[in-house]
C-alpha atoms as a PDB file:
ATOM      1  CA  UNK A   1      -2.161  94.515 104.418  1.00  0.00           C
ATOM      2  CA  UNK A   2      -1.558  92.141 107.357  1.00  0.00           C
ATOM      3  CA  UNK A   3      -2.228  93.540 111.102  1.00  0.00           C
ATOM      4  CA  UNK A   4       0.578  92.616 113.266  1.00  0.00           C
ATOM      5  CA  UNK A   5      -0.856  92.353 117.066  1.00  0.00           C
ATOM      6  CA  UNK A   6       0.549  91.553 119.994  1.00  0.00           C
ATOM      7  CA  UNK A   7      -0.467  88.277 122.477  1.00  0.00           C
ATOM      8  CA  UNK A   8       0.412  88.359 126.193  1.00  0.00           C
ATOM      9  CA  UNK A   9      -0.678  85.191 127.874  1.00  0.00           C
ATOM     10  CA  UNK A  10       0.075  83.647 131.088  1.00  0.00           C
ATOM     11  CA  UNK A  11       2.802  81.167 131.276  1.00  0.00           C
ATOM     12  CA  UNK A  12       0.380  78.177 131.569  1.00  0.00           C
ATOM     13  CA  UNK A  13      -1.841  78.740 128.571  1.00  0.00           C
ATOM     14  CA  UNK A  14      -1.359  76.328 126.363  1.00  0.00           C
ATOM     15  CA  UNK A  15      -4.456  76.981 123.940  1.00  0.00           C
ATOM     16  CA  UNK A  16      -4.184  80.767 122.806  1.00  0.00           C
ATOM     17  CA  UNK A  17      -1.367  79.694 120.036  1.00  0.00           C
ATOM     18  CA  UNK A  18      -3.531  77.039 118.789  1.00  0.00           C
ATOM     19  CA  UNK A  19      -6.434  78.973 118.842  1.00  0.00           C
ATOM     20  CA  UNK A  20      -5.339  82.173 116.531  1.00  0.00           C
ATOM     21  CA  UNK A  21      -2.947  79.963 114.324  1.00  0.00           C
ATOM     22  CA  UNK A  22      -6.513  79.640 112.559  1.00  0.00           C
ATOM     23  CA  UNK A  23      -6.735  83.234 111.460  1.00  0.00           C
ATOM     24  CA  UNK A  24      -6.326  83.950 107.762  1.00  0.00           C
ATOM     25  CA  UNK A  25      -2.472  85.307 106.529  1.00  0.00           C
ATOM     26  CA  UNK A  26      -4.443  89.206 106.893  1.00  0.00           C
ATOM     27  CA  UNK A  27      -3.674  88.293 110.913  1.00  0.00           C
ATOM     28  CA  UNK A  28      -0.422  87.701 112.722  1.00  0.00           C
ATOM     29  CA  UNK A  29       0.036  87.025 116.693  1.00  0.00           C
ATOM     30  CA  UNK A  30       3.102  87.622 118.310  1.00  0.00           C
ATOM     31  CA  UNK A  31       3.500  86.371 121.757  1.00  0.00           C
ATOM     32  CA  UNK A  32       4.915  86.963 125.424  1.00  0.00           C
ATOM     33  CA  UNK A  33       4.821  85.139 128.104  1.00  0.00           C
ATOM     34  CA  UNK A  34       3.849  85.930 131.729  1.00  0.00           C
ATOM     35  CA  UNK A  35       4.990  84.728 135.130  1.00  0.00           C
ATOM     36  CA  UNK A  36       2.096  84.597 137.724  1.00  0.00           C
ATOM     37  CA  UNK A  37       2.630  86.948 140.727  1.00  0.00           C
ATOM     38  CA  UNK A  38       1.722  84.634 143.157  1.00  0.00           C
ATOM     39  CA  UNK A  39       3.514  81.004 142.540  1.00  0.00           C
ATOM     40  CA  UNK A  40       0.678  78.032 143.169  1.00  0.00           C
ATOM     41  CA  UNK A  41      -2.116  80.285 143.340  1.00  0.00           C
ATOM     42  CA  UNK A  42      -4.447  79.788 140.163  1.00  0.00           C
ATOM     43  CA  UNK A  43      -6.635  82.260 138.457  1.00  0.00           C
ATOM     44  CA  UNK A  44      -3.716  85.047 139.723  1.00  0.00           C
ATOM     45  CA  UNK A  45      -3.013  88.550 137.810  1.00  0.00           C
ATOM     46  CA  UNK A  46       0.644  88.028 135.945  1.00  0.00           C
ATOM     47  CA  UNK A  47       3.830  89.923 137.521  1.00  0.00           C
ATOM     48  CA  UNK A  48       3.868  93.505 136.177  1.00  0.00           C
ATOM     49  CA  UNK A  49       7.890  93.297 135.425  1.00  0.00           C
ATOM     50  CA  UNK A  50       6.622  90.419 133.015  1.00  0.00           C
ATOM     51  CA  UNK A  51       4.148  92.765 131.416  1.00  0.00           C
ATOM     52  CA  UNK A  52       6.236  95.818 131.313  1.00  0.00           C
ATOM     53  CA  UNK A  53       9.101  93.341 129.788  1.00  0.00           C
ATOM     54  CA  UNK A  54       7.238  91.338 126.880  1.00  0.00           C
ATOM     55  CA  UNK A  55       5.217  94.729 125.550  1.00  0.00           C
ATOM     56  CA  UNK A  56       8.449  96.324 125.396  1.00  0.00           C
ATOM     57  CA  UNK A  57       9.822  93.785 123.584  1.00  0.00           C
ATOM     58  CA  UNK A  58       6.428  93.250 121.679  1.00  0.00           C
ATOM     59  CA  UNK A  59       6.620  96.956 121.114  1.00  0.00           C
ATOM     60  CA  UNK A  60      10.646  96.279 119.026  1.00  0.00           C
ATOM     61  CA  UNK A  61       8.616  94.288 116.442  1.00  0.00           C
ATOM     62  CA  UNK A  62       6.273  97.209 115.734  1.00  0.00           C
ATOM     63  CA  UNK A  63       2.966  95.611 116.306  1.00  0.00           C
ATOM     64  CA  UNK A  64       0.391  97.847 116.162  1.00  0.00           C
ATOM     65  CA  UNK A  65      -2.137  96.558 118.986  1.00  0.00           C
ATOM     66  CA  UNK A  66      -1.386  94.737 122.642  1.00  0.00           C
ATOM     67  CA  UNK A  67      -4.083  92.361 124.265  1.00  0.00           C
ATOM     68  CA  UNK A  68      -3.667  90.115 127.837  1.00  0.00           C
ATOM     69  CA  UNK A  69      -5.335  86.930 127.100  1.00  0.00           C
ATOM     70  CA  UNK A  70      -5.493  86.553 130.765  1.00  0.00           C
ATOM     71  CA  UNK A  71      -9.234  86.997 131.734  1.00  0.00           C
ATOM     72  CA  UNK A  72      -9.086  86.057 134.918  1.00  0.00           C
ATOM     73  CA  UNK A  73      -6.438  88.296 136.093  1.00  0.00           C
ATOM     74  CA  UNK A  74      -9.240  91.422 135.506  1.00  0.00           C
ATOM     75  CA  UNK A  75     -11.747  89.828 138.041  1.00  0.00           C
ATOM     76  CA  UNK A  76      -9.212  90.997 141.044  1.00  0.00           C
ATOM     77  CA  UNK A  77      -9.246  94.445 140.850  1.00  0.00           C
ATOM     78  CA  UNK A  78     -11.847  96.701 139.711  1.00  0.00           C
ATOM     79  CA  UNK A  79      -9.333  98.968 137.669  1.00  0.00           C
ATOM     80  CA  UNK A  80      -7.332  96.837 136.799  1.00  0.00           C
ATOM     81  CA  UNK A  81      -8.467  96.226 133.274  1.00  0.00           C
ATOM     82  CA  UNK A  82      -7.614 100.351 132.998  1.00  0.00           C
ATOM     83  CA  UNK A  83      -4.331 100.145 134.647  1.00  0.00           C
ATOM     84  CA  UNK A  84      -2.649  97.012 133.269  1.00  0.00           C
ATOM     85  CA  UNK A  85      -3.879  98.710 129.448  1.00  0.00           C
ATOM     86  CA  UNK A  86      -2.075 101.864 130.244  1.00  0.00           C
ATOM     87  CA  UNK A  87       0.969  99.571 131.315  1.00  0.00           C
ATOM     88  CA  UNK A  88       0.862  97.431 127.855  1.00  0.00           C
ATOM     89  CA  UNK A  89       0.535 100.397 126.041  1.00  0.00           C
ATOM     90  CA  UNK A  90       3.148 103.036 127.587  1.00  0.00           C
ATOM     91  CA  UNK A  91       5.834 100.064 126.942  1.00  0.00           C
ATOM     92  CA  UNK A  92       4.870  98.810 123.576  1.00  0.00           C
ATOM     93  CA  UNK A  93       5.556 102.877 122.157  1.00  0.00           C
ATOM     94  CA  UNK A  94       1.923 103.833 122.770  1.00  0.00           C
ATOM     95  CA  UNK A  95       0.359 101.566 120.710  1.00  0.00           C
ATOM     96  CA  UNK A  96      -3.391 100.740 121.949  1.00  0.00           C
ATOM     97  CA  UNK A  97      -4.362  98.045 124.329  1.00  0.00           C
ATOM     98  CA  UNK A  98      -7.232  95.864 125.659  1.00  0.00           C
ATOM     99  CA  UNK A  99      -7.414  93.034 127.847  1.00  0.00           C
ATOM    100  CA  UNK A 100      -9.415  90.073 126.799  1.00  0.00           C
ATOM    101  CA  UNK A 101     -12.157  90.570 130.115  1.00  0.00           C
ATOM    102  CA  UNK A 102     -12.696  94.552 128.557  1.00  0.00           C
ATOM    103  CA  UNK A 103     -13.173  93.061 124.945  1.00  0.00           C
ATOM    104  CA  UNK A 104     -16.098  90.196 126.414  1.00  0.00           C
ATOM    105  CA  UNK A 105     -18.223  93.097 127.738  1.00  0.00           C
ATOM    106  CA  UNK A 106     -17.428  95.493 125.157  1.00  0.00           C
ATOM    107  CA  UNK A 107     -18.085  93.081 122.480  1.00  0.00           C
ATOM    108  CA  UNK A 108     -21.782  91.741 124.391  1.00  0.00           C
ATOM    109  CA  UNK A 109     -22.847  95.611 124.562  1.00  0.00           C
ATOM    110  CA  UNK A 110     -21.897  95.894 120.874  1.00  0.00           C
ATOM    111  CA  UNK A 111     -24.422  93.123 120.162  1.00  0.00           C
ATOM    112  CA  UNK A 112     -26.976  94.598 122.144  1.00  0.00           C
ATOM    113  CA  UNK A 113     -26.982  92.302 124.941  1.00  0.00           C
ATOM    114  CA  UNK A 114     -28.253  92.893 128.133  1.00  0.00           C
ATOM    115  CA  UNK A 115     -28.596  89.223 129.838  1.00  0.00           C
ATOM    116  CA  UNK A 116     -25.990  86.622 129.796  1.00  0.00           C
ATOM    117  CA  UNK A 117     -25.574  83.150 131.037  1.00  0.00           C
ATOM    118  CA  UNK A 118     -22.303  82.421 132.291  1.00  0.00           C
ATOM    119  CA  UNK A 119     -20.487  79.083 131.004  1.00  0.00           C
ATOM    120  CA  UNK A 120     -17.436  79.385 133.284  1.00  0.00           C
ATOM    121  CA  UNK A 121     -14.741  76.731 133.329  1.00  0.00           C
ATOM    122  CA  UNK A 122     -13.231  78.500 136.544  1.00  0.00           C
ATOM    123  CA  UNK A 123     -13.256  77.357 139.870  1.00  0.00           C
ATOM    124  CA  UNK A 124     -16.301  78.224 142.013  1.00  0.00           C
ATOM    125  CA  UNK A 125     -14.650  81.190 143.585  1.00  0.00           C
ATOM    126  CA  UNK A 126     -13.692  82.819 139.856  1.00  0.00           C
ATOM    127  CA  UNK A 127     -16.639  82.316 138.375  1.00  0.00           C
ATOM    128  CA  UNK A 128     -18.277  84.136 141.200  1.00  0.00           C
ATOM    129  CA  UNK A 129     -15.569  86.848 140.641  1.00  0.00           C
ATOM    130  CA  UNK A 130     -16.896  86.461 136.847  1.00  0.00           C
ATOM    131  CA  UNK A 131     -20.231  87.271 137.474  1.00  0.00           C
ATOM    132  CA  UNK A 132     -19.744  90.537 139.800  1.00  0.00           C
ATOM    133  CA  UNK A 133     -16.990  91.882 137.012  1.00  0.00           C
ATOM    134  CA  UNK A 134     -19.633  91.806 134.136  1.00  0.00           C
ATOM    135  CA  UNK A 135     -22.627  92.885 136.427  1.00  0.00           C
ATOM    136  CA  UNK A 136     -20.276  95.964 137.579  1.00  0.00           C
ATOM    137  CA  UNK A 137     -18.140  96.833 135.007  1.00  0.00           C
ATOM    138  CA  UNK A 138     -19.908  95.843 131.691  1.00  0.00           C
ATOM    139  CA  UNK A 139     -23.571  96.356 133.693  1.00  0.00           C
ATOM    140  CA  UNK A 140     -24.623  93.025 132.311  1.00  0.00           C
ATOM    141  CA  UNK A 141     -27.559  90.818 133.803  1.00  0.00           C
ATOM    142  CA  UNK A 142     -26.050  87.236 134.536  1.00  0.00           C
ATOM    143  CA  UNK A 143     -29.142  85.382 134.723  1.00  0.00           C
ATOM    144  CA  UNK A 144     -27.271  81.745 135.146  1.00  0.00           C
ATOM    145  CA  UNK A 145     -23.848  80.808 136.045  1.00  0.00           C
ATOM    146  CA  UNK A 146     -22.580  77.257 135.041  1.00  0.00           C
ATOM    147  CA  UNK A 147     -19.258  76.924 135.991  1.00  0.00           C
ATOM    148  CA  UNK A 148     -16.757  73.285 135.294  1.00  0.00           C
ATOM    149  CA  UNK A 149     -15.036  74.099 138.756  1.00  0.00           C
ATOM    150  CA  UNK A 150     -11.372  73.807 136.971  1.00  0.00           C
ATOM    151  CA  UNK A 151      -8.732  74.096 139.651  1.00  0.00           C
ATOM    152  CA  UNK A 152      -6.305  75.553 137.152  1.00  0.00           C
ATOM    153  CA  UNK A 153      -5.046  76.925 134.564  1.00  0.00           C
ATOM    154  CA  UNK A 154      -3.917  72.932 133.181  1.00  0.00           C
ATOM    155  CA  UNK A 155      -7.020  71.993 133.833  1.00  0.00           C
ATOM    156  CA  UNK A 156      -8.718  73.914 131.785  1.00  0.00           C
ATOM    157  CA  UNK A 157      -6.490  73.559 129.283  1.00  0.00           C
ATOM    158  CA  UNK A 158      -7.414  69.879 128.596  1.00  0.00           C
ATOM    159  CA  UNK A 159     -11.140  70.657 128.939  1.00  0.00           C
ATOM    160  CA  UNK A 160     -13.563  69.672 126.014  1.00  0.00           C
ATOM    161  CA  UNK A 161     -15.599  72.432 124.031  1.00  0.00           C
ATOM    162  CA  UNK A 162     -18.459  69.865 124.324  1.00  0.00           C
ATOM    163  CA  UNK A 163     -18.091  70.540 127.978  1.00  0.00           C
ATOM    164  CA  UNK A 164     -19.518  74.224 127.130  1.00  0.00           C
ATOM    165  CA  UNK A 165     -22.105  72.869 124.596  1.00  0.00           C
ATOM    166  CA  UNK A 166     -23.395  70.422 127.490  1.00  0.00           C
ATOM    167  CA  UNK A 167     -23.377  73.299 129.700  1.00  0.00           C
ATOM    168  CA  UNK A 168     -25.983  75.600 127.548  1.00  0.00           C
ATOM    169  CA  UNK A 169     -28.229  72.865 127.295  1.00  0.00           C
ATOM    170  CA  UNK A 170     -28.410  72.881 131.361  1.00  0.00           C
ATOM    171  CA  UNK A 171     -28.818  76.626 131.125  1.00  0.00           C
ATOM    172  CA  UNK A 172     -30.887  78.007 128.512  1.00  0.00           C
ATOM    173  CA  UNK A 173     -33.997  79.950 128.566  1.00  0.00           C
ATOM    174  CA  UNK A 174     -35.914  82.316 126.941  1.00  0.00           C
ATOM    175  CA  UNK A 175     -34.564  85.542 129.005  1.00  0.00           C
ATOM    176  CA  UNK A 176     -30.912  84.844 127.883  1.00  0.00           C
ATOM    177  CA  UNK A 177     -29.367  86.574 124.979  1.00  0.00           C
ATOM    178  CA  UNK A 178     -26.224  85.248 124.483  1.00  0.00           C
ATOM    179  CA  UNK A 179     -23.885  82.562 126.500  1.00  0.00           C
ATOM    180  CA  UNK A 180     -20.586  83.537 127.637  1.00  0.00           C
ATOM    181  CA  UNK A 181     -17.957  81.773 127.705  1.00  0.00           C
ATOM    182  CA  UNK A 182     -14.879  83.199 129.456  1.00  0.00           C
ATOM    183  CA  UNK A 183     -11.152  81.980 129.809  1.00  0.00           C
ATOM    184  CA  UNK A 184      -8.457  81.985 127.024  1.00  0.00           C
ATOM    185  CA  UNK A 185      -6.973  78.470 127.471  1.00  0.00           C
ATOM    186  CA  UNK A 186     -10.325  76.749 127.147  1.00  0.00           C
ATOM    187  CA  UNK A 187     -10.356  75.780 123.533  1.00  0.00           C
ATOM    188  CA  UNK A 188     -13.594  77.404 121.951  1.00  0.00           C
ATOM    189  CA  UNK A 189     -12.913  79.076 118.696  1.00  0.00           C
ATOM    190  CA  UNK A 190     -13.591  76.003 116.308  1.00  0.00           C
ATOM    191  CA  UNK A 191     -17.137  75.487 117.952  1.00  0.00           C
ATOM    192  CA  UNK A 192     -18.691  79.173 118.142  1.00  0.00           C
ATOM    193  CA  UNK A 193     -20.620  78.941 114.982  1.00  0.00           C
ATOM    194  CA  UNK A 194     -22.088  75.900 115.689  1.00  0.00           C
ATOM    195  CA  UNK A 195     -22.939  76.716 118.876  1.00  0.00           C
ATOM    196  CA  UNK A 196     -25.207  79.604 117.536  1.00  0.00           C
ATOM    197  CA  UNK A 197     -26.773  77.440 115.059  1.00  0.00           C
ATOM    198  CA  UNK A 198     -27.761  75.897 117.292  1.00  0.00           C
ATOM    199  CA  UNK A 199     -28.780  77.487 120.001  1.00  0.00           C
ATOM    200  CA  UNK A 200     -30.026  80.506 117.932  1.00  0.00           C
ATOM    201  CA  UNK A 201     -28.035  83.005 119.978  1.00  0.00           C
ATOM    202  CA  UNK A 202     -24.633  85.387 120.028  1.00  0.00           C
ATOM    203  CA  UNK A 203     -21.828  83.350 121.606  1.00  0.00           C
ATOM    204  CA  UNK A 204     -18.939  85.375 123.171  1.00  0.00           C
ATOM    205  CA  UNK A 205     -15.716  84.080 124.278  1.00  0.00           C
ATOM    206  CA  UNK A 206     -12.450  85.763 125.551  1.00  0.00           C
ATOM    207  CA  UNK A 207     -10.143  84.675 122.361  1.00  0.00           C
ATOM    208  CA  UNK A 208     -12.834  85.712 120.212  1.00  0.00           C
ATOM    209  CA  UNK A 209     -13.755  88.925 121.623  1.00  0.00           C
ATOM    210  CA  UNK A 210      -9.833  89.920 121.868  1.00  0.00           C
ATOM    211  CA  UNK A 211      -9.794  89.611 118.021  1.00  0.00           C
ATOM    212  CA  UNK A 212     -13.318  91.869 118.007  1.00  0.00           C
ATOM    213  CA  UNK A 213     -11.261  94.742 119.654  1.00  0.00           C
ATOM    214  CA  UNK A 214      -8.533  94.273 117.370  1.00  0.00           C
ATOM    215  CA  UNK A 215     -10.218  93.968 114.988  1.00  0.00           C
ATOM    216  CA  UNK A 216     -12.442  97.022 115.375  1.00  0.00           C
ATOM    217  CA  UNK A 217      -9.181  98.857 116.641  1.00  0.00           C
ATOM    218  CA  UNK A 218      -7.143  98.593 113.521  1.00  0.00           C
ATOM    219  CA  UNK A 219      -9.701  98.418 110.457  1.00  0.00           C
ATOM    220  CA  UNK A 220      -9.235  94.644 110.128  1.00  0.00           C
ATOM    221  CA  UNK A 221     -11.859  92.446 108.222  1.00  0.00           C
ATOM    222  CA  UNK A 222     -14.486  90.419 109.265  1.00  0.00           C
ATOM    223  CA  UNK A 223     -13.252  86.762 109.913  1.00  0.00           C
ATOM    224  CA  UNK A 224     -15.941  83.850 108.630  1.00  0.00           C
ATOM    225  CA  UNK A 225     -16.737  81.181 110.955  1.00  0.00           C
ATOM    226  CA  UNK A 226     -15.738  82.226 114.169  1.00  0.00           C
ATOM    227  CA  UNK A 227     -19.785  83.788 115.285  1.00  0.00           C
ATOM    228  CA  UNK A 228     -21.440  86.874 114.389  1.00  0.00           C
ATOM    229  CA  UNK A 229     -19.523  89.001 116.696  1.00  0.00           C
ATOM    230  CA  UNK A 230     -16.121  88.611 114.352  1.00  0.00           C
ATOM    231  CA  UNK A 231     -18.469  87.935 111.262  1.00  0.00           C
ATOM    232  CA  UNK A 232     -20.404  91.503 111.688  1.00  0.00           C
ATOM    233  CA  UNK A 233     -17.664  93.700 113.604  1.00  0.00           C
ATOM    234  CA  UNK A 234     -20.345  95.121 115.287  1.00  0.00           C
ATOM    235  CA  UNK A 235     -19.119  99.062 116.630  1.00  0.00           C
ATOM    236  CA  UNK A 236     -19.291  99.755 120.051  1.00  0.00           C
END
């Protein structure tokens, strides 16, 4: 059986594609594309015309799941994570719906995890934004925040995962149980396993989590090689 999901990412991602052409034939993305709401204004929530438009057409090829790989967009409103879900969902024919923020906190709790350090490649201002969403929403302890003070979304887009694996060598200690990566178009999907071998802790990034919720959502099976959090499906 193969799980047919839908993809919504911003217009300037140019990682997400890359990122889940790695999943086995038992997964297939389908993608839309979204239009900022506010032209030259990074780190901004998409236009909701865009997201009403792609999940209805998303909806046409019968997928059976939404998700916004836009994390940042959830860090501007406190409901929005709630509201843009119901809008994904209501025009893709009721099918369910997550954002990729919702799926990093649900997936940390699922693991057990109660303190964090933040690896953000966001600019100053976001990763603040960052830590308040996950203290508040998720009720997560963010012990450190490291951010790579990435202007935009292009910028993170040509960022290094060694960048992040530089980054929890800065931050770790003993009190943190698990690094967090957050931000679709920073390329992190090939690394997460060795990142926990060597660090000896759960590693949890927005692509990654996405496919947890799916995942968990729709029966799927676990996927090798991508961290525990996709290799044990862990239930909320």
């Amino acid at each position: 059986m193969t799980l047919h999901f839908g993809v919504l990412i911003p217009s300037t991602n140019t990682t997400v594609e890359t990122e889940l052409s790695r999943l086995p034939p038992g997964y297939q993305a389908h993608y839309g594309r979204l239009y900022t709401s506010t032209p030259g204004h990074p780190f901004a929530p998409s236009r909701d015309e865009d997201i009403d438009y792609q999940s209805k057409l998303l909806g046409t090829a019968r997928v059976q799941m939404v998700m916004l790989m836009q994390t940042s967009a959830s860090l501007f409103a406190d409901d929005y994570d709630d509201v843009v879900s119901r809008r994904m969902s209501a025009a893709a024919n009721g099918v369910p719906a997550t954002t990729s923020a919702d799926a990093v906190g649900r997936g940390l709790r699922a693991l057990g995890v109660k303190r964090i350090a933040l690896v953000s490649p966001y600019s100053v201002e976001a990763s603040a934004r960052a830590k308040r969403y996950f203290s508040r929403r998720h009720g997560l302890e963010v012990v450190v925040v490291e951010g790579f003070a990435a202007t935009d979304a292009y910028a993170i887009g040509n960022l290094g995962p060694e960048m992040a694996r530089d980054a929890f060598v800065r931050v770790d200690r003993p009190e943190i149980d698990a690094f967090v990566v957050p931000g679709a178009n920073f390329p992190t999907m090939a690394s997460i396993s060795e990142w926990e071998r060597e660090f000896k802790r759960p590693v949890v990034t927005s692509t990654q989590a996405a496919l947890w919720a799916m995942a968990r959502q729709l029966g799927g099976a676990p996927l090798k090689g991508y961290g525990r959090l996709l290799e044990q499906l862990p239930s909320l």
